[in-house]
Protein backbone atom coordinates (compact mmCIF):
# COMPACT_ATOMS: atom_id res chain seq x y z
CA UNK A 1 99.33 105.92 83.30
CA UNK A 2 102.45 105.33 85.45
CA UNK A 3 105.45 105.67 83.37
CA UNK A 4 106.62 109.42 83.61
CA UNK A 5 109.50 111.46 83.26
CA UNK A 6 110.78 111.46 87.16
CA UNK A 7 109.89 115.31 88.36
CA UNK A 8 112.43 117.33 89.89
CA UNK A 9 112.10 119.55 92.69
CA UNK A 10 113.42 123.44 91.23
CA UNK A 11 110.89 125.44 89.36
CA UNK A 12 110.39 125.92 85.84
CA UNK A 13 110.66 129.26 84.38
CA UNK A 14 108.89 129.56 81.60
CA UNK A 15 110.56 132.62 78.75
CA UNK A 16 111.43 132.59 74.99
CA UNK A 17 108.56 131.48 74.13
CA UNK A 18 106.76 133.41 70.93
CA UNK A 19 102.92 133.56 69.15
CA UNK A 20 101.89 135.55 66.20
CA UNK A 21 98.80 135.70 64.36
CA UNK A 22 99.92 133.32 62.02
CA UNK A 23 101.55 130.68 64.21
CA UNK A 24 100.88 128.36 67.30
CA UNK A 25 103.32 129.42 69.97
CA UNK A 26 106.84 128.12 69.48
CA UNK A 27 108.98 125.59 72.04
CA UNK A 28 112.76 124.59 71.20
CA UNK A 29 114.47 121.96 71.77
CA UNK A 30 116.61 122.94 74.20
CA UNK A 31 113.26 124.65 76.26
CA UNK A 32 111.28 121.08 75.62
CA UNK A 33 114.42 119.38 77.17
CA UNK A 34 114.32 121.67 80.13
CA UNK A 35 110.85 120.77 80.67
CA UNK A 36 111.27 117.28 80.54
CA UNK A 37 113.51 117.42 82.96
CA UNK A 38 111.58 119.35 85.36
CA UNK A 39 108.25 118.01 84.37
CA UNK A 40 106.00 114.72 84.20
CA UNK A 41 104.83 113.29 81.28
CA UNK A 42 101.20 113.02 80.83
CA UNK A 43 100.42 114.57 84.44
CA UNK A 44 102.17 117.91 83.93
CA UNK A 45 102.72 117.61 80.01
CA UNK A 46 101.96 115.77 76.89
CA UNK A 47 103.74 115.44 73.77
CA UNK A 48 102.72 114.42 70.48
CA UNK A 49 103.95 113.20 67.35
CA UNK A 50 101.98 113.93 64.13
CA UNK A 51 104.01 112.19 61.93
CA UNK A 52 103.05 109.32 60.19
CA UNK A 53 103.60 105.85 61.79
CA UNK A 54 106.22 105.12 58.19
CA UNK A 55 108.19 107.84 59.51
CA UNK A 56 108.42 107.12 63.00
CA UNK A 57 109.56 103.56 61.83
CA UNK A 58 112.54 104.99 59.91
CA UNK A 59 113.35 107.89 62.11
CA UNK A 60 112.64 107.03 65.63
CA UNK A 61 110.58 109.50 68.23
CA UNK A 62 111.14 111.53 71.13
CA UNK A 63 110.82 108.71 74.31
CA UNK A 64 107.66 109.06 75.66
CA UNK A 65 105.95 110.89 72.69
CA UNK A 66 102.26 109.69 71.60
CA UNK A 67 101.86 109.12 67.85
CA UNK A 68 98.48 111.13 66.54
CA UNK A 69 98.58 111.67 62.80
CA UNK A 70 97.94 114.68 61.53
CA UNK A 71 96.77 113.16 58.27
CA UNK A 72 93.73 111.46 60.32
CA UNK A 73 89.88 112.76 59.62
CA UNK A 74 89.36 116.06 61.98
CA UNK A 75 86.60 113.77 63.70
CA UNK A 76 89.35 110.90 64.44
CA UNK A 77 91.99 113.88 65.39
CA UNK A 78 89.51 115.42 67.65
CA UNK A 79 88.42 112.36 69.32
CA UNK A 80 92.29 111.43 70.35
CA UNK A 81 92.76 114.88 71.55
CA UNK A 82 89.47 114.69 73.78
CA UNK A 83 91.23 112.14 75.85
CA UNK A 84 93.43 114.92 77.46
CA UNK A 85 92.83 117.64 79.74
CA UNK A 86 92.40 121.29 78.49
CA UNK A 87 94.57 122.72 80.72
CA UNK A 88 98.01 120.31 80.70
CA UNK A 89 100.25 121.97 78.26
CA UNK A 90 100.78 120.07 74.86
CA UNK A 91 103.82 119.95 72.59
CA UNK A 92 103.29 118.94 68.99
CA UNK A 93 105.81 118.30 66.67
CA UNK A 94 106.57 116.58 63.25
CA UNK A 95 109.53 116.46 61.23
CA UNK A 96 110.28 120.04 60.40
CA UNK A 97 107.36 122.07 62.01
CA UNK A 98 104.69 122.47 59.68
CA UNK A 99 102.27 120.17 60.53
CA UNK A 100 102.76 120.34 64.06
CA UNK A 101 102.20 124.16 63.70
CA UNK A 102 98.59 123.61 61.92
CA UNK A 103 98.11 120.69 64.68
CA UNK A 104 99.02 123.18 67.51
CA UNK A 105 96.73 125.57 65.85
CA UNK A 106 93.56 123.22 65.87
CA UNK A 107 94.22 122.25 69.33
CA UNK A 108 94.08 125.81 70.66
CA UNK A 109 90.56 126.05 68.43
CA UNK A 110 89.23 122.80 70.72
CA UNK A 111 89.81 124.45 73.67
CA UNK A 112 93.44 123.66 74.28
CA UNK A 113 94.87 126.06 76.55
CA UNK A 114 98.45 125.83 76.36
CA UNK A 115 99.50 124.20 72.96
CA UNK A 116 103.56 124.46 71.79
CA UNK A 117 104.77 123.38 67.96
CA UNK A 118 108.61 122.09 68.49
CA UNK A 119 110.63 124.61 66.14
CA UNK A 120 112.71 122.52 63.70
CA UNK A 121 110.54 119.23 64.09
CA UNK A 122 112.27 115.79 64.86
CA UNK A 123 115.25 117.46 62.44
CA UNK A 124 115.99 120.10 64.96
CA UNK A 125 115.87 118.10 67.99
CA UNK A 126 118.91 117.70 70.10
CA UNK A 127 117.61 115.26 72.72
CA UNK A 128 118.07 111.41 72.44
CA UNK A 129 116.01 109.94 69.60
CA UNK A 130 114.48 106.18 70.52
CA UNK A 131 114.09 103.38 68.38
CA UNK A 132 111.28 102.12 66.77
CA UNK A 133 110.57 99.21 68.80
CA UNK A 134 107.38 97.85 67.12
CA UNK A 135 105.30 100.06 69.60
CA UNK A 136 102.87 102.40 67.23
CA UNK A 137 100.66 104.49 69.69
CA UNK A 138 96.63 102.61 69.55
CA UNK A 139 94.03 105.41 70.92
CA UNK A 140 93.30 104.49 74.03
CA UNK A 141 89.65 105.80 75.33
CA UNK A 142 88.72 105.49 79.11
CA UNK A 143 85.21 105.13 80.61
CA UNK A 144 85.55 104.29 84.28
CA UNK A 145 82.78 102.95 86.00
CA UNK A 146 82.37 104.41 89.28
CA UNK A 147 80.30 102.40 91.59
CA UNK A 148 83.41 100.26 91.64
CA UNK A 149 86.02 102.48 90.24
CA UNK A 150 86.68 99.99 87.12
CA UNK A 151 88.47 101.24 84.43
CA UNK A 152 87.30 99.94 81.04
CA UNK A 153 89.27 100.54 77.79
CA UNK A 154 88.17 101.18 73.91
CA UNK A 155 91.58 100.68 72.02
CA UNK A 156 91.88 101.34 68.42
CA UNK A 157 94.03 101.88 65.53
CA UNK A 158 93.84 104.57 63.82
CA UNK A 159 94.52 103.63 60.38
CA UNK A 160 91.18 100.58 59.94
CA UNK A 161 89.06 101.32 63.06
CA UNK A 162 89.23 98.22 64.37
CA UNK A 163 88.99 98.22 68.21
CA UNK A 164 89.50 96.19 71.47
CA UNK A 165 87.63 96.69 74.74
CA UNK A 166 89.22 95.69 77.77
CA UNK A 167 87.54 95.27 80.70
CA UNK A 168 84.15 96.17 80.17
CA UNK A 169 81.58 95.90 83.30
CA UNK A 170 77.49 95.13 84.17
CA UNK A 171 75.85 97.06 86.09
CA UNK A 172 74.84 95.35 89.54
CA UNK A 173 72.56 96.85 92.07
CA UNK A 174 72.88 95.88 95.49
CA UNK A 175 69.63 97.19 96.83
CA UNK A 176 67.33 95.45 94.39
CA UNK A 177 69.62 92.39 93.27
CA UNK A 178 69.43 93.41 89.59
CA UNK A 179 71.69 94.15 87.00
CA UNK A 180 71.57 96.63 83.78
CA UNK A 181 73.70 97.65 81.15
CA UNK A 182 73.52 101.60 81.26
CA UNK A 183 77.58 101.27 81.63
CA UNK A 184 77.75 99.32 79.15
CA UNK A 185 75.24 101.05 76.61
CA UNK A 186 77.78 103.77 77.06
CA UNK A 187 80.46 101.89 75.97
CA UNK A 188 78.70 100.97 72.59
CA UNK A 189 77.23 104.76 72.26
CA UNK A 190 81.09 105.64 71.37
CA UNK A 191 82.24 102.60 69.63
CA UNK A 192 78.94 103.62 66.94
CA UNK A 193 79.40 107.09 67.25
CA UNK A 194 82.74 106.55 65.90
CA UNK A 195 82.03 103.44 63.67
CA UNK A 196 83.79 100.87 65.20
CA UNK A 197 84.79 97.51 64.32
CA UNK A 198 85.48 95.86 67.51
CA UNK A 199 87.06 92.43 66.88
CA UNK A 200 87.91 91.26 70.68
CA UNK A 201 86.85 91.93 74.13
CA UNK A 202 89.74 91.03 76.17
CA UNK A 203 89.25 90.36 80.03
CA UNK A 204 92.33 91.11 82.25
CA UNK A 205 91.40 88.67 84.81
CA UNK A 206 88.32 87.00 86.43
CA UNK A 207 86.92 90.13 88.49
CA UNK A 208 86.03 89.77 92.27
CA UNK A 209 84.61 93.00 92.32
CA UNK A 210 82.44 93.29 89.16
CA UNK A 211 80.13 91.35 86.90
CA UNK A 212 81.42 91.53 83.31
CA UNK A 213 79.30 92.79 80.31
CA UNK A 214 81.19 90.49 77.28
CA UNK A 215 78.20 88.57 76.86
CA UNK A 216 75.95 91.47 76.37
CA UNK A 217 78.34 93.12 73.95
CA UNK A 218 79.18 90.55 71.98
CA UNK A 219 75.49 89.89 71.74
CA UNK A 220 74.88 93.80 70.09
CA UNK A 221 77.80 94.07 68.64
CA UNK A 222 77.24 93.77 64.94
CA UNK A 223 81.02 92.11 64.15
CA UNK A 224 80.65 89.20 66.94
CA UNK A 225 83.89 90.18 68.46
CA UNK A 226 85.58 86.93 70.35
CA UNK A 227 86.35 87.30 74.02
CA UNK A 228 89.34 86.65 75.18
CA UNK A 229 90.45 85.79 78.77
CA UNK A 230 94.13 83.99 80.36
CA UNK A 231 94.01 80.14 79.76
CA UNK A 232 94.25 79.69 83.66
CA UNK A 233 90.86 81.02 84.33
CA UNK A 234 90.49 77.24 84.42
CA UNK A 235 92.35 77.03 87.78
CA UNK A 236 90.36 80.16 88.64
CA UNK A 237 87.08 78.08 87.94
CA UNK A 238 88.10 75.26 89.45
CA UNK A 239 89.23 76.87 93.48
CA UNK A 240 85.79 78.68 92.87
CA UNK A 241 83.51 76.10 92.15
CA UNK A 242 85.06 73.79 94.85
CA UNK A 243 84.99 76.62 97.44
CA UNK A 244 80.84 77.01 96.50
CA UNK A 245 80.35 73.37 96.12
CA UNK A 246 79.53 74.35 92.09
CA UNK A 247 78.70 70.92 90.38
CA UNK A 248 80.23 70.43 87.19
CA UNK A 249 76.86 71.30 85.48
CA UNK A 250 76.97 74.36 87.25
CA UNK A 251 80.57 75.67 86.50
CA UNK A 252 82.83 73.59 84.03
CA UNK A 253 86.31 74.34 84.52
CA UNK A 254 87.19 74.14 81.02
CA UNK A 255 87.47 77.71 79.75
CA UNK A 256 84.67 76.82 77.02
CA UNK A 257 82.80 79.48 78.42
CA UNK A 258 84.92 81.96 76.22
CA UNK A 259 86.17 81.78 72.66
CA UNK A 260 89.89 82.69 73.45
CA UNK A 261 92.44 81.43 76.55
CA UNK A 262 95.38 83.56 75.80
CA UNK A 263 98.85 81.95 77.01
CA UNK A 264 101.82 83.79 78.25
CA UNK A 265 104.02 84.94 74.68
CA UNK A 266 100.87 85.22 72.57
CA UNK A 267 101.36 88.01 69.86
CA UNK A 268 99.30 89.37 67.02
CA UNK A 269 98.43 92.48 65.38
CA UNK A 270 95.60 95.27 65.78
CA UNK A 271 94.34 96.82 62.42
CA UNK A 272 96.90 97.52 60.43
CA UNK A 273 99.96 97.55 62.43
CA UNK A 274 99.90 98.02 66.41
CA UNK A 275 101.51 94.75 67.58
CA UNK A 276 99.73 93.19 70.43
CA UNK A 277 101.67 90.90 73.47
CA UNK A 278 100.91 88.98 76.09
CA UNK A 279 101.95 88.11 79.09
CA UNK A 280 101.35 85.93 82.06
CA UNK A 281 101.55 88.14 85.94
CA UNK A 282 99.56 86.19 88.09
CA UNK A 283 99.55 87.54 91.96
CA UNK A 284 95.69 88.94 92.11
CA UNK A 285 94.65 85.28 90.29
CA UNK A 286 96.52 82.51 88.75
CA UNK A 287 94.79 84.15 85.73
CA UNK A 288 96.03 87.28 85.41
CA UNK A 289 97.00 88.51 82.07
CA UNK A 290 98.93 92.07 80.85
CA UNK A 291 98.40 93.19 77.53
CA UNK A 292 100.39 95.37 75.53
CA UNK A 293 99.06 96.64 72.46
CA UNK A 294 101.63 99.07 71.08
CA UNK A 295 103.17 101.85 73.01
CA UNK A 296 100.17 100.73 75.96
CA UNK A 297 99.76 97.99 78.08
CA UNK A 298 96.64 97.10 80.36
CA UNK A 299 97.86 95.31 83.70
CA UNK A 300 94.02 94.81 84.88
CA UNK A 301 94.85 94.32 88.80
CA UNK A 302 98.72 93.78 88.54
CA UNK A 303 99.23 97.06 89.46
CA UNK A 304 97.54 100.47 90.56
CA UNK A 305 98.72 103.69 90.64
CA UNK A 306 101.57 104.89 92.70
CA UNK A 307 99.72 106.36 95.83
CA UNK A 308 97.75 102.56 96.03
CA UNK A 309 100.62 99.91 95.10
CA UNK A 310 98.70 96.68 93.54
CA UNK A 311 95.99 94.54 94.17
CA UNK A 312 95.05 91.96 97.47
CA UNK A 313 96.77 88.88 96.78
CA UNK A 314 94.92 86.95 99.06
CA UNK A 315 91.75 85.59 97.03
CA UNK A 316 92.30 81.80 96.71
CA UNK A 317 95.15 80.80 94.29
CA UNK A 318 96.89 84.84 94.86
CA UNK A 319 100.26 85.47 95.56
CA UNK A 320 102.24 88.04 96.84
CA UNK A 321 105.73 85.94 95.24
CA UNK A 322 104.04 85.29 91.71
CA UNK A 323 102.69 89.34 91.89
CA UNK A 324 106.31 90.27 92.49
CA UNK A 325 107.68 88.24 89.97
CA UNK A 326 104.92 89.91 87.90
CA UNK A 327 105.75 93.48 87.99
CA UNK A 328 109.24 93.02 87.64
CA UNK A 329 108.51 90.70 84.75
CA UNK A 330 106.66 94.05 83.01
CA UNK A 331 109.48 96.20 83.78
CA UNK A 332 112.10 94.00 82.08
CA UNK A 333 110.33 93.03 78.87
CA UNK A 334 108.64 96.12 77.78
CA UNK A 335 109.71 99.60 76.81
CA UNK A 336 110.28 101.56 79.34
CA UNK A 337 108.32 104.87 77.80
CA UNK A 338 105.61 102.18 77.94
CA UNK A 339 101.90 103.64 79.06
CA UNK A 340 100.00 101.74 81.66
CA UNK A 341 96.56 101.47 81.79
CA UNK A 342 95.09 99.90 85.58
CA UNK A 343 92.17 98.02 86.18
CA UNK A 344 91.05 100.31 88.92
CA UNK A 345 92.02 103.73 90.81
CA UNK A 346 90.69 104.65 94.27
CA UNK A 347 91.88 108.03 94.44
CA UNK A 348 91.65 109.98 98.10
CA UNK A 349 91.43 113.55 98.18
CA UNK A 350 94.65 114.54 96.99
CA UNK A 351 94.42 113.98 93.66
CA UNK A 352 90.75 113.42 91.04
């Protein structure tokens, strides 16, 4: 994720804070703004709403705030909550306290270090209060593949279970010139363990770097899910198969090797009500889509984390202009408390 609170450089001094037996340890509003100030969001801290998504829509949220409902099955709860690390502090709140006090309290019994319940709720906070701006937090769950460092991406919505997966990549080995599908047997070990109903698996772009495993999934998969790529893969097909003297029996550059071609301004909805966007940043390929399905979008190879910058731009048919025009294109149409999820990370020693 890149969007963050900016950090400043003075410490934070951490006081007034209070725990008894019978509550989770207390944060105010005026202490949570402090820390937003001085903190990052998501690296450093993590807050999270436990209201439901009605009241969110009527009331607004803290910026930057993911949406888990405390009303969700302890088994659904959990599951979000496994996505972060123990030891990053986490603020809950809801609208007066309560629920973000039990949440706090369930956290800590996981294995949560350092969980906070805002006193007051959303009612006693004196910090700016965003809109609603059709952008209901999905669960976003992350296996990355490591031979190549691919991220791939279950998303779902909470309230029906049905689920997306982005990205998802066959194994290749090198050595003996076979694939297998242990990554992707992973991926449908949680989608079952969690019952599932995956209804699309959405490619990002055509991958230089990685076979993908759509075919397989889609294949043991029980609900068929369609897959989904950008409707210029066709240009994508058609540099490649004239660069390796493909035949048209060999490679038709028609897209009809997927069910879906997304164009740029596509919208529908996950589940029940995460609203789902598209939109066209080529640079990497002339195919390159971004996705943003609620408060999260998933740039494949548009962009990488800070310390990397974005992908090579010069495979046949990339561009360094269209990958500029890209990114800034992101920034201007989406929210900017928006989370991004990249296609890769190659992270050096300074940071896991």
């Amino acid at each position: 994720m890149l969007r963050s609170i900016l950090h400043k450089s003075q410490p934070f001094v951490a006081y007034r804070f209070y725990s008894t037996s019978r509550s989770a340890k207390q944060i105010t509003s005026s202490q949570l703004t402090e820390w937003m100030n001085q903190k990052k969001l998501y690296s450093d801290m993590i807050i999270v709403d436990v209201r439901e998504r009605s009241e969110i829509e009527e009331k607004g949220k803290i910026k930057g705030a993911l949406n888990i409902p405390f009303s969700l099955s302890a088994e659904l709860f959990k599951g979000a909550l496994s996505e972060f690390n123990k030891e990053t502090p986490i603020i809950f709140h809801c609208r007066g306290g309560r629920r973000s006090d039990e949440a706090a309290l369930m956290a800590e019994k996981l294995g949560y270090k350092d969980c906070y319940s805002l006193v007051g709720g959303i009612e006693a906070w004196q910090g700016p209060v965003q809109a609603f701006m059709n952008n209901h937090s999905p669960w976003v769950h992350t296996i990355l593949e490591k031979e190549t460092e691919t991220a791939q991406y279950v998303v779902t919505d909470f309230a029906t279970k049905e689920a997306y997966i982005i990205d998802p990549v066959l194994d290749y080995d090198p050595f003996a010139s076979k694939v297998h599908t242990a990554t992707a047997d992973n991926l449908l070990k949680f989608i079952e363990s969690y019952e599932l109903n995956v209804t699309k698996i959405i490619e990002t772009h055509v991958h230089a770097d990685h076979l993908s495993s759509a075919s397989y999934l889609k294949q043991k998969l029980p609900s068929k899910p369609e897959v989904c790529i950008g409707a210029n893969v066709t240009k994508v097909q058609k540099v490649f198969g004239e660069r390796y003297n493909l035949g048209l029996d060999e490679l038709s550059p028609t897209g009809e090797q997927f069910d879906v071609l997304t164009s740029d301004g596509m919208q529908w909805t996950l589940g029940k009500d995460i609203h789902c966007s598209v939109i066209s940043t080529p640079g990497h390929t002339p195919a390159c889509m971004s996705y943003r399905l609620g408060d999260a979008a998933f740039v494949g190879d548009t962009l990488f984390m800070p310390d990397i910058g974005t992908a090579r731009c010069d495979f046949p048919g990339g561009s360094v202009k269209d990958m500029y025009e890209s990114i800034h294109k992101m920034y201007s149409q989406w929210p900017d408390d928006t989370r991004i999820y990249v296609g890769h990370d190659y992270p050096g020693s300074h940071r896991s």
